[in-house]
C-alpha atoms as a PDB file:
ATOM      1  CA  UNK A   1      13.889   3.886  12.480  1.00  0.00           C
ATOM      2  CA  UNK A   2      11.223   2.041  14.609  1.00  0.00           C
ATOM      3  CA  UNK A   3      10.566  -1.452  13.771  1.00  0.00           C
ATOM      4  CA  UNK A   4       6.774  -1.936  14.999  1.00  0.00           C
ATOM      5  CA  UNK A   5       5.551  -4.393  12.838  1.00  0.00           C
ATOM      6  CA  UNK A   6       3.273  -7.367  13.501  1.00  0.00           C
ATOM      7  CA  UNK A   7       5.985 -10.508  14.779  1.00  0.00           C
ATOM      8  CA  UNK A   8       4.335 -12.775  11.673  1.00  0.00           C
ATOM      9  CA  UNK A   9       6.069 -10.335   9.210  1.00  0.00           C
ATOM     10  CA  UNK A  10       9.291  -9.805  11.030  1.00  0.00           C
ATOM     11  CA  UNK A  11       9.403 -13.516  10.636  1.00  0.00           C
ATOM     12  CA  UNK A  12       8.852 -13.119   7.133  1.00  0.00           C
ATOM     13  CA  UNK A  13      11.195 -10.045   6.398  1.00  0.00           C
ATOM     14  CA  UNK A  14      14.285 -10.709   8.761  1.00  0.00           C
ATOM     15  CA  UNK A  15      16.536 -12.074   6.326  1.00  0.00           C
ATOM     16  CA  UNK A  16      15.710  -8.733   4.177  1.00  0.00           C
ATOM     17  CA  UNK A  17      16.206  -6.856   7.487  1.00  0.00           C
ATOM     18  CA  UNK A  18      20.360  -8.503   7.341  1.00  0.00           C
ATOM     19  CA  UNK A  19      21.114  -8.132   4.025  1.00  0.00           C
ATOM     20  CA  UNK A  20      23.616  -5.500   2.935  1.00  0.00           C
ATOM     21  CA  UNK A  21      21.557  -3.153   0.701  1.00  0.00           C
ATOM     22  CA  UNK A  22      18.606  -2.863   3.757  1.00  0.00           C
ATOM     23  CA  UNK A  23      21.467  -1.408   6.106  1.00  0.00           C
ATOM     24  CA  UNK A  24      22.517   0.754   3.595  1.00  0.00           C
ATOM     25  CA  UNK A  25      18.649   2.053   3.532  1.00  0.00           C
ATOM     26  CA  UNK A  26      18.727   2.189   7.072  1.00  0.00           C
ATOM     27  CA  UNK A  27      21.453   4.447   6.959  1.00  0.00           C
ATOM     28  CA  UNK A  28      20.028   6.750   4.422  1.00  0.00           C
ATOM     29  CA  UNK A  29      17.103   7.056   5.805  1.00  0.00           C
ATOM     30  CA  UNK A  30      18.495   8.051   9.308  1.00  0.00           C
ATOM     31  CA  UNK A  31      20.931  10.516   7.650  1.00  0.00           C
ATOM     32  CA  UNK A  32      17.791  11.853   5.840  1.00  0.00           C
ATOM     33  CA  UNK A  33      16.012  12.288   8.940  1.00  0.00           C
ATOM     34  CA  UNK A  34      18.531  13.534  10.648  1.00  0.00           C
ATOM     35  CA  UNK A  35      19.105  17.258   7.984  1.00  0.00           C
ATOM     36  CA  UNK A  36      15.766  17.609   6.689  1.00  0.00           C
ATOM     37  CA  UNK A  37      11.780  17.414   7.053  1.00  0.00           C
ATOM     38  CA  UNK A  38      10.876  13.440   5.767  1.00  0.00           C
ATOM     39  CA  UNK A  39       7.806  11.615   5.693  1.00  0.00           C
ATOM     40  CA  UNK A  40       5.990   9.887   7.552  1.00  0.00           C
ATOM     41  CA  UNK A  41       7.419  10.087  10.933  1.00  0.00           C
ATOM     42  CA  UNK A  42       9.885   7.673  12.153  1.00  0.00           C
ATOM     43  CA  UNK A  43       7.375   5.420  13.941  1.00  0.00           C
ATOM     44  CA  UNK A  44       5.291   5.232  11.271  1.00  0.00           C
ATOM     45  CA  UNK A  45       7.212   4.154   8.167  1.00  0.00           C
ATOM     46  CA  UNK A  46       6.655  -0.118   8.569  1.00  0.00           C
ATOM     47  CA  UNK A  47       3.047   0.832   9.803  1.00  0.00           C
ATOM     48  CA  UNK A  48       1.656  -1.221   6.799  1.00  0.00           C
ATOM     49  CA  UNK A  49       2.855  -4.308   8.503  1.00  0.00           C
ATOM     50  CA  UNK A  50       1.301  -3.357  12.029  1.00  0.00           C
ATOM     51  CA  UNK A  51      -2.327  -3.976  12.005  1.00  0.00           C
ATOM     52  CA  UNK A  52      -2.290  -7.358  10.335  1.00  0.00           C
ATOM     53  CA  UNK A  53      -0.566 -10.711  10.459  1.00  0.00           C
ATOM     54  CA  UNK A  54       0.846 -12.307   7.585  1.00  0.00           C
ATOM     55  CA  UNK A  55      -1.220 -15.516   7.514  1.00  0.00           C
ATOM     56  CA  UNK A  56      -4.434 -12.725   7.756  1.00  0.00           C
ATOM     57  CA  UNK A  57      -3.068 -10.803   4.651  1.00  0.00           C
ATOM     58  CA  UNK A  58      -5.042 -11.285   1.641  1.00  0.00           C
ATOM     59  CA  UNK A  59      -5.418  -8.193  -0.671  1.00  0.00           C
ATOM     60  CA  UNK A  60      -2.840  -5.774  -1.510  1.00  0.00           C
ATOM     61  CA  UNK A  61      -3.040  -2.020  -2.437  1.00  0.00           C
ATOM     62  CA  UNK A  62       0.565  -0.530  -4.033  1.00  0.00           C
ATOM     63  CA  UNK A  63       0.850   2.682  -4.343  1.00  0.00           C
ATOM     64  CA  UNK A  64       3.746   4.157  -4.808  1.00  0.00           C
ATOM     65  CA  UNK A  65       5.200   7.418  -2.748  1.00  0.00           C
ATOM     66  CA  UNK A  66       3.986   8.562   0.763  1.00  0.00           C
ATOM     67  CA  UNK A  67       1.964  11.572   0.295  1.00  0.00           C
ATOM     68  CA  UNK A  68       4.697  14.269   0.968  1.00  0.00           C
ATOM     69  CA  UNK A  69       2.784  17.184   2.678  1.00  0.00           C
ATOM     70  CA  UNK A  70       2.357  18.298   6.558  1.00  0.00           C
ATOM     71  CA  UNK A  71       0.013  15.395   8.382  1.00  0.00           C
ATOM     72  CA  UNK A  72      -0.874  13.541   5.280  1.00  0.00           C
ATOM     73  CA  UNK A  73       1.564  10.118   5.857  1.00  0.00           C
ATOM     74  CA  UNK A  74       1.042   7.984   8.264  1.00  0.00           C
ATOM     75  CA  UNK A  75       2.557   4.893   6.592  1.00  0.00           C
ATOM     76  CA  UNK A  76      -0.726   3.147   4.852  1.00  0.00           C
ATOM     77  CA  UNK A  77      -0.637   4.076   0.869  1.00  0.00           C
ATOM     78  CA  UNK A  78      -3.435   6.057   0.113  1.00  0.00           C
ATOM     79  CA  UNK A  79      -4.395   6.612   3.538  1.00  0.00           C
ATOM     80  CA  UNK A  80      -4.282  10.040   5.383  1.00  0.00           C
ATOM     81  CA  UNK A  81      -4.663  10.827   9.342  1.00  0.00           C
ATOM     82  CA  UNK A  82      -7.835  11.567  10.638  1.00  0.00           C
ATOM     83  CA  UNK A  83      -8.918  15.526  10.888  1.00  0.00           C
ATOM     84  CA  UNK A  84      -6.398  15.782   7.229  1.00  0.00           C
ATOM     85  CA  UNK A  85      -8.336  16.523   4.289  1.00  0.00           C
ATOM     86  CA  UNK A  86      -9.312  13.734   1.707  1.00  0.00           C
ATOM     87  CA  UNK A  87      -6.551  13.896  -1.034  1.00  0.00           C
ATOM     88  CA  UNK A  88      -8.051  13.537  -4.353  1.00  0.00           C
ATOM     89  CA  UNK A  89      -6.544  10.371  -5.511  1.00  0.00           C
ATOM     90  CA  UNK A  90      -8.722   8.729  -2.339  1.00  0.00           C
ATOM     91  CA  UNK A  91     -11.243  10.937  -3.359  1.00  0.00           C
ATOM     92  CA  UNK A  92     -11.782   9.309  -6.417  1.00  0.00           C
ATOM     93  CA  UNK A  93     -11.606   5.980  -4.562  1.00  0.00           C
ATOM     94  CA  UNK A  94     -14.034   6.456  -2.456  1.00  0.00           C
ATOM     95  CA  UNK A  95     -16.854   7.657  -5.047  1.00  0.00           C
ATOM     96  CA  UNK A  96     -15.626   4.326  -6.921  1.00  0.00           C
ATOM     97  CA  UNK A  97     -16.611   2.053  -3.887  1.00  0.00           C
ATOM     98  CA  UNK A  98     -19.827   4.446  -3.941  1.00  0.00           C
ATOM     99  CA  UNK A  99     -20.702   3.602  -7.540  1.00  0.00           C
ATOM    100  CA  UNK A 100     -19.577  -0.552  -7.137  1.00  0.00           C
ATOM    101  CA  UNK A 101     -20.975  -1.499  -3.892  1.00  0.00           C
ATOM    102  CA  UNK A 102     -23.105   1.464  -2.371  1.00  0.00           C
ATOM    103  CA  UNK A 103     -21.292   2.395   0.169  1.00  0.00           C
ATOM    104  CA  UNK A 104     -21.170   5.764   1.162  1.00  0.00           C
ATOM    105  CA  UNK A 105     -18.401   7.799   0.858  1.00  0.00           C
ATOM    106  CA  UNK A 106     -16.534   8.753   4.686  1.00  0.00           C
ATOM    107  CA  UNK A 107     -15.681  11.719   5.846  1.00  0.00           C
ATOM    108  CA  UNK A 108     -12.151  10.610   7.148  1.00  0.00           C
ATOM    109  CA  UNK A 109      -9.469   9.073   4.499  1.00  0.00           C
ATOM    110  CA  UNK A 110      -7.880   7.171   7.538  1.00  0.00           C
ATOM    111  CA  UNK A 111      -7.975   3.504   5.875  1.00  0.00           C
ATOM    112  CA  UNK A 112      -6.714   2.123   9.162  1.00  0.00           C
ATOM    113  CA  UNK A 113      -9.838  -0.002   9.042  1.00  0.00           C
ATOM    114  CA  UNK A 114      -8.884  -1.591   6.130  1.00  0.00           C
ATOM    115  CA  UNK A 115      -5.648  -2.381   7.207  1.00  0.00           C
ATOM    116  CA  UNK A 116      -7.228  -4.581  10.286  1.00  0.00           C
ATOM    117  CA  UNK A 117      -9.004  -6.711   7.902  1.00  0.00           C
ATOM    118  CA  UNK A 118      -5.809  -7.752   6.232  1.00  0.00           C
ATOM    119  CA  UNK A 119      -5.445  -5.026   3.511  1.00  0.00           C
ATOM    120  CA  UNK A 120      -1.820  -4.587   3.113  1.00  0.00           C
ATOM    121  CA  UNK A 121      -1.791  -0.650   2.266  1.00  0.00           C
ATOM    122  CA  UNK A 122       2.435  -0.881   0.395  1.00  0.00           C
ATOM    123  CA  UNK A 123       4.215   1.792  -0.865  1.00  0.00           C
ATOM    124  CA  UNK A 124       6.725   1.153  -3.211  1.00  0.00           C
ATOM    125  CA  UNK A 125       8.739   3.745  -1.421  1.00  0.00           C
ATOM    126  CA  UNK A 126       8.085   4.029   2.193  1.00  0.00           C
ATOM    127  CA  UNK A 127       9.970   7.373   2.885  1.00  0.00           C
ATOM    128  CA  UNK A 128      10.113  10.678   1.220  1.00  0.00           C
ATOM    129  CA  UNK A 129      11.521  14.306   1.761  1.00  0.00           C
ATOM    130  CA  UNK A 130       8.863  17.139   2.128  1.00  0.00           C
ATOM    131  CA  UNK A 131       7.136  18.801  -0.656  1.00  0.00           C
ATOM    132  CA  UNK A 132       9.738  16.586  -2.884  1.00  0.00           C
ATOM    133  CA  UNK A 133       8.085  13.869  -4.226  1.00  0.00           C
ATOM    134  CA  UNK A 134      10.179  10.985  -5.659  1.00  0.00           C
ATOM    135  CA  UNK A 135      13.054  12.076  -3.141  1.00  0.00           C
ATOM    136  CA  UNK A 136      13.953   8.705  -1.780  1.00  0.00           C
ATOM    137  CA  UNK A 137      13.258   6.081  -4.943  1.00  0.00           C
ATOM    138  CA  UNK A 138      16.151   3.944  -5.992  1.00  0.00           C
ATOM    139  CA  UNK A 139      17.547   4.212  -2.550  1.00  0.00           C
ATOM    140  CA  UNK A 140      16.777   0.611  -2.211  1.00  0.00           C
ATOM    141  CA  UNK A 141      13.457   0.770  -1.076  1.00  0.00           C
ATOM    142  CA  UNK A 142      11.879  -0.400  -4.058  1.00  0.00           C
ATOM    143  CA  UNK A 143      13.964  -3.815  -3.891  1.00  0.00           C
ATOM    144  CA  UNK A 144      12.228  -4.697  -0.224  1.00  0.00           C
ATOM    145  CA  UNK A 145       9.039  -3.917  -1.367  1.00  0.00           C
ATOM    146  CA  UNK A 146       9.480  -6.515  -4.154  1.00  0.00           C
ATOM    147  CA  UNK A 147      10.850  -8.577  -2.049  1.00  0.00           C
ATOM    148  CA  UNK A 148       7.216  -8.256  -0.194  1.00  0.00           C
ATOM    149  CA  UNK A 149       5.178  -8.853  -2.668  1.00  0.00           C
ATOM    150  CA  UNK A 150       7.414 -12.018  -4.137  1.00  0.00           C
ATOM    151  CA  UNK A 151       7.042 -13.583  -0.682  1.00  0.00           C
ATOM    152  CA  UNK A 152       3.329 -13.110  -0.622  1.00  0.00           C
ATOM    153  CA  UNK A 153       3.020 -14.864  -4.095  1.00  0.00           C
ATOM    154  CA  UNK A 154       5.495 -17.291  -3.191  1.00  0.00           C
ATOM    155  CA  UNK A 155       3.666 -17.870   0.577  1.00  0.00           C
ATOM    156  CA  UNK A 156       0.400 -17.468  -0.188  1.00  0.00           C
ATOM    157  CA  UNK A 157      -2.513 -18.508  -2.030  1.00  0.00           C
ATOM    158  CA  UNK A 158      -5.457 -16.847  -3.384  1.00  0.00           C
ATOM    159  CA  UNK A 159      -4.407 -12.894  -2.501  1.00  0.00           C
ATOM    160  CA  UNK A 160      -6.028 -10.085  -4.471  1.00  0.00           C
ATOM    161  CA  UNK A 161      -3.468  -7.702  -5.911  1.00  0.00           C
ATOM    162  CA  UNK A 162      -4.886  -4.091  -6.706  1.00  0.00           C
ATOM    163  CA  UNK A 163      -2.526  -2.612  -8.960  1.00  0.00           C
ATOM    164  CA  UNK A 164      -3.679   0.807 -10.626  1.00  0.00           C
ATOM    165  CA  UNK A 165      -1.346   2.902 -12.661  1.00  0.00           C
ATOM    166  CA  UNK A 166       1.257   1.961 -14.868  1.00  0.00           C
ATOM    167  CA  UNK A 167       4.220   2.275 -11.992  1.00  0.00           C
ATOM    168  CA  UNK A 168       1.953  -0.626  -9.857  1.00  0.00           C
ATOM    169  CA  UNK A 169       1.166  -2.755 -13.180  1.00  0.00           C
ATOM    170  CA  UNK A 170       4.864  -3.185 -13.775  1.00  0.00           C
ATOM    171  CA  UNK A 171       4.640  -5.173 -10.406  1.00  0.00           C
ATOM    172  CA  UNK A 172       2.456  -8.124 -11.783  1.00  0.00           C
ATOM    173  CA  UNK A 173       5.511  -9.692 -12.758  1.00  0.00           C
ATOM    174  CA  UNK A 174       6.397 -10.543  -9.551  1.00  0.00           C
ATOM    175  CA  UNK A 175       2.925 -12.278  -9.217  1.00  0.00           C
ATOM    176  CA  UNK A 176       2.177 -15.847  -9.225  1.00  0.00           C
ATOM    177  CA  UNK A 177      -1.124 -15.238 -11.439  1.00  0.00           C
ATOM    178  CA  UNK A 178      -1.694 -18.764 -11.619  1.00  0.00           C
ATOM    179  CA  UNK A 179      -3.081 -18.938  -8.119  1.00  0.00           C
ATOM    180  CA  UNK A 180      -3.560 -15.056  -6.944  1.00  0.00           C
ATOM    181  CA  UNK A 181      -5.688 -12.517  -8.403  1.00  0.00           C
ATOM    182  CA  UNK A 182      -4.399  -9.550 -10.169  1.00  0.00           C
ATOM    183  CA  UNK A 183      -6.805  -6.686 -10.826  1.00  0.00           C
ATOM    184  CA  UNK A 184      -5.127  -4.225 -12.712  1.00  0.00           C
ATOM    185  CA  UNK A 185      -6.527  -0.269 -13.912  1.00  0.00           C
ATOM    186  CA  UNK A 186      -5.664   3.017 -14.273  1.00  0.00           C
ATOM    187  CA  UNK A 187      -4.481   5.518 -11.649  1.00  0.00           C
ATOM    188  CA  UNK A 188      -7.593   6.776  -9.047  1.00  0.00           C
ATOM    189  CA  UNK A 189      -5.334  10.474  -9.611  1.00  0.00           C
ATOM    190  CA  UNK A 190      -8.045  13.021 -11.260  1.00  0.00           C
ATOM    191  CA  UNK A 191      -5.232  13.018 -14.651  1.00  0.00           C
ATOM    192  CA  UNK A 192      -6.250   9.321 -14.941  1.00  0.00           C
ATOM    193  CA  UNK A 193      -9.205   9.273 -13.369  1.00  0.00           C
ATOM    194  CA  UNK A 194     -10.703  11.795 -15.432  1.00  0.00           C
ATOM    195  CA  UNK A 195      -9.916  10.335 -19.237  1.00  0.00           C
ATOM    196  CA  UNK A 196     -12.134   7.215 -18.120  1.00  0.00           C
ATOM    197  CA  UNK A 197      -9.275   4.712 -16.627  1.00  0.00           C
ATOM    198  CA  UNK A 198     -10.146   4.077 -13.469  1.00  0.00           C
ATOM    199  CA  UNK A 199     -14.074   4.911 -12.516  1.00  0.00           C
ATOM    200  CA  UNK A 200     -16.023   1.969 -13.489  1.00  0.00           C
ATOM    201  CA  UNK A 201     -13.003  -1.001 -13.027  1.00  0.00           C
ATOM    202  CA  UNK A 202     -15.690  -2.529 -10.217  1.00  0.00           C
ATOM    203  CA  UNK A 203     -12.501  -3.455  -8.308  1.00  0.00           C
ATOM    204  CA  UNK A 204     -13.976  -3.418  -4.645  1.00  0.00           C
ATOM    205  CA  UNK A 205     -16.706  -6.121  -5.589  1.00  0.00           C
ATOM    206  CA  UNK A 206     -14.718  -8.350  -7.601  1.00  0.00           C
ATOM    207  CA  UNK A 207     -12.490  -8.468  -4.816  1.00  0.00           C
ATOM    208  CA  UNK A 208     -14.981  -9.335  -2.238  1.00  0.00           C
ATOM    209  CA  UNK A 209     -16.352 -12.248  -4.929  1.00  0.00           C
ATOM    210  CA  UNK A 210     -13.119 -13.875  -5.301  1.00  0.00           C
ATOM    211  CA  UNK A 211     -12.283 -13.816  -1.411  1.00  0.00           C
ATOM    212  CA  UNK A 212     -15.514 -15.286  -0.667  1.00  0.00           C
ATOM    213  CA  UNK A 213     -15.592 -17.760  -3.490  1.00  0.00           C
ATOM    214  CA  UNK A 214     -12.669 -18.866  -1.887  1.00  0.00           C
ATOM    215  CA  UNK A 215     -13.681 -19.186   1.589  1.00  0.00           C
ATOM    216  CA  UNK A 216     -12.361 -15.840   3.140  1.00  0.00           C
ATOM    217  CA  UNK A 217     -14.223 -13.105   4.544  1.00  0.00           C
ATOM    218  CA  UNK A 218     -15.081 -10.457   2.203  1.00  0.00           C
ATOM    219  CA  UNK A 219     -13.526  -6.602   3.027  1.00  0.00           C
ATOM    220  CA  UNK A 220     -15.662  -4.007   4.680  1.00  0.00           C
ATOM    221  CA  UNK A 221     -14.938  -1.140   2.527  1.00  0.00           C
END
């Protein structure tokens, strides 16, 4: 695996980077690599911590596997290469930002752009095996990825934490609520989506209020 991720977090992480369970990862995910089809490629799997420093980090979007079809991952939950067709999950984010804040809806689903404003994109898992969803949870991905977000309560102050679905609620827990903000909904998938959980939670816009009430600039959705 290729560790290209912004110096400011490999300060952060390195003592996660040593510990026993991470090389055990490591290993997995090399040997996984290695015999069969896994996403996204190699270079691409810490690319949530590439576009942004850590001090410059202040939302969070967890989702929870990499998308595990041909060109979708590219290491940003949610977020899909350019030229790759909108999957509907993002879909269904986009027409939310539509409906909150006007925006129009894009034509790519690349969220790299978000990412350079200091949207940490985080999957809970940041590998997975082709057309097999779930295929690398409990491999000991999960426990870095707390890791990040206890360290970014811990850090930080005044972070907006997007957590939609019940698998990224579960998460708040390791939140400091007392001087973060946790925004919590359903699922943007069209299951969830669909019943009336997530259309309507206004999340873009009450993020942008909160970073500017406290003296950051807002996101350009």
């Amino acid at each position: 695996m290729k560790v290209e991720i912004h110096p400011s977090w490999k300060k952060e992480l390195k003592l996660e980077f040593g510990k026993e369970y991470f090389k055990d990862l490591v290993d997995f995910v090399k040997n996984e690599y290695s015999y069969h089809t896994c996403f996204p490629k190699g270079d691409d799997i810490f690319a949530a911590f590439e576009y942004s420093s850590f001090e410059d980090t202040k939302v969070v979007i967890l989702g929870q596997d990499p998308y595990h079809g041909p060109g979708q991952a590219h290491g940003l939950c949610f977020s899909v290469n350019d030229g790759i067709a909108v999957p509907p999950s993002l879909v269904n984010i986009f027409r939310e930002i539509r409906e909150d804040i006007g925006k129009p809806v894009p034509n790519s689903g690349n969220l790299e752009r978000w990412a350079k404003q200091g949207v940490l994109l985080l999957n809970a898992t940041l590998t997975v095996r082709a057309h097999q969803a779930g295929s690398h949870q409990k491999k000991g991905w999960e426990h870095f990825t707390d890791r990040v977000i206890e360290i970014i309560s811990e850090k930080k102050e005044n972070v907006v934490f997007l957590l939609w679905g019940g698998y990224a609620k579960k998460k708040a827990k390791k939140i400091d609520s007392s001087k973060h903000l946790i925004l919590t909904s359903g699922h943007p998938s069209p299951l969830s989506a669909n019943r009336g959980y997530w259309f309507g939670n206004k999340h873009f816009s009450k993020t942008n209020e909160y970073l500017s009430k406290h003296g950051k600039e807002p996101i350009n959705w």
